[in-house]
C-alpha atoms as a PDB file:
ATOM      1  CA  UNK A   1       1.723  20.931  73.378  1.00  0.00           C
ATOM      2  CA  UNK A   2       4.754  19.067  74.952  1.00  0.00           C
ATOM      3  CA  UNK A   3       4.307  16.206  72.620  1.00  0.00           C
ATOM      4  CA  UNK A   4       5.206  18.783  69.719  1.00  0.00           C
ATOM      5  CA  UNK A   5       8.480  19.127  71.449  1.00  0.00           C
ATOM      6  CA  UNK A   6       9.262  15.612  70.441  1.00  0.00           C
ATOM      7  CA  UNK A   7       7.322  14.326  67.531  1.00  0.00           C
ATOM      8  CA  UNK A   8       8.596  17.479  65.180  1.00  0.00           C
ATOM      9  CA  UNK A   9      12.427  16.590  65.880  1.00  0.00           C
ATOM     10  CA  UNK A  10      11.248  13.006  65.580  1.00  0.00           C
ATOM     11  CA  UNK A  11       9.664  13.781  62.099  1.00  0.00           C
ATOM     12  CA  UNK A  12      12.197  16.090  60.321  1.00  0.00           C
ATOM     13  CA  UNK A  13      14.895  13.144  61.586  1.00  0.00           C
ATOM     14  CA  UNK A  14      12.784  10.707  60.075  1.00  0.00           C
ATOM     15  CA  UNK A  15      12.472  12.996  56.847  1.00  0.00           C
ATOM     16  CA  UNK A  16      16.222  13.351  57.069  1.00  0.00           C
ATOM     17  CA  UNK A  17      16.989   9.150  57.301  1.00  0.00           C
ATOM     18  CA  UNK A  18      14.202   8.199  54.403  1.00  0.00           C
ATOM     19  CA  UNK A  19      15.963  10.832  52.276  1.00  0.00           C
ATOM     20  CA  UNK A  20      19.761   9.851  53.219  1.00  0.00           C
ATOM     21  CA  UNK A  21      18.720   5.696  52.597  1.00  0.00           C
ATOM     22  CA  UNK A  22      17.244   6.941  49.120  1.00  0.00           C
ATOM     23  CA  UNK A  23      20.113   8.555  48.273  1.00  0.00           C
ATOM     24  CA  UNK A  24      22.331   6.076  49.172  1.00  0.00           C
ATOM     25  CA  UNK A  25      20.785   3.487  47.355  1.00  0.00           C
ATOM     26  CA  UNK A  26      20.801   5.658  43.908  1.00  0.00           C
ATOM     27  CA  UNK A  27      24.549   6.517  44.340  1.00  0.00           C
ATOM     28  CA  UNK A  28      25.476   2.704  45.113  1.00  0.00           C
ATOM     29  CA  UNK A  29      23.215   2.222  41.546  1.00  0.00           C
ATOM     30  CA  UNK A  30      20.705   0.393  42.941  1.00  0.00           C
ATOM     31  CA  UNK A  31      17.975   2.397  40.372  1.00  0.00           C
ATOM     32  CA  UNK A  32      20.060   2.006  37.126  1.00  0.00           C
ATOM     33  CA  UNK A  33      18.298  -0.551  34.888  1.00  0.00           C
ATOM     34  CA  UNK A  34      14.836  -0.542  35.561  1.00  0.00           C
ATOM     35  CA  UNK A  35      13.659  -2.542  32.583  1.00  0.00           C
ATOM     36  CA  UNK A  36      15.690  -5.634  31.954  1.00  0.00           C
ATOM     37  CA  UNK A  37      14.889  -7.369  35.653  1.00  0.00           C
ATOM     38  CA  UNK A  38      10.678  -7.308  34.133  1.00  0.00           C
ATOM     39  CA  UNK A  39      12.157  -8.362  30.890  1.00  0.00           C
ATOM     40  CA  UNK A  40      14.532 -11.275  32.075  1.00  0.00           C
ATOM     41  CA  UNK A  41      11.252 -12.568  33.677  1.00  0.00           C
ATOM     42  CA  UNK A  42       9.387 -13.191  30.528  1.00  0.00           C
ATOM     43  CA  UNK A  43      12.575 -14.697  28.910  1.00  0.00           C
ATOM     44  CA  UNK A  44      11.797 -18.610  28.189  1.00  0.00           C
ATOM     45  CA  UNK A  45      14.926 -20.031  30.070  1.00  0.00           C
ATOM     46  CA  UNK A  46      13.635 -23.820  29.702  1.00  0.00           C
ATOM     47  CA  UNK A  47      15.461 -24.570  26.488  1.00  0.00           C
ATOM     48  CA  UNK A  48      18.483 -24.071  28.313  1.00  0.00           C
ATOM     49  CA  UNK A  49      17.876 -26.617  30.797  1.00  0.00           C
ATOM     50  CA  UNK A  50      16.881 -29.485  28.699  1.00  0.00           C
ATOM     51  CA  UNK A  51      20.732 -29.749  26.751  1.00  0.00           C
END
């Protein structure tokens, strides 16, 4: 029963710090274009590097 005085604080903190690096990460626009880093990947850049 103890060891519910110090894994529930330790969860809900844990919780608290996923929530607050998510967050963080959206605001600083980290999650804004989702599509054109898988599209630049199937972009043929060779004919680029052969001039």
């Amino acid at each position: 029963m103890e060891a519910l005085y110090l894994l529930v604080p330790l969860s809900v903190a844990l919780v608290f710090g996923a929530l607050w690096v998510f967050f963080k990460a959206s605001d600083s626009g980290q999650f804004d274009d989702l599509v054109g880093p898988g599209l630049r990947v199937l972009q043929d850049d060779d004919a680029a590097q052969d001039s």
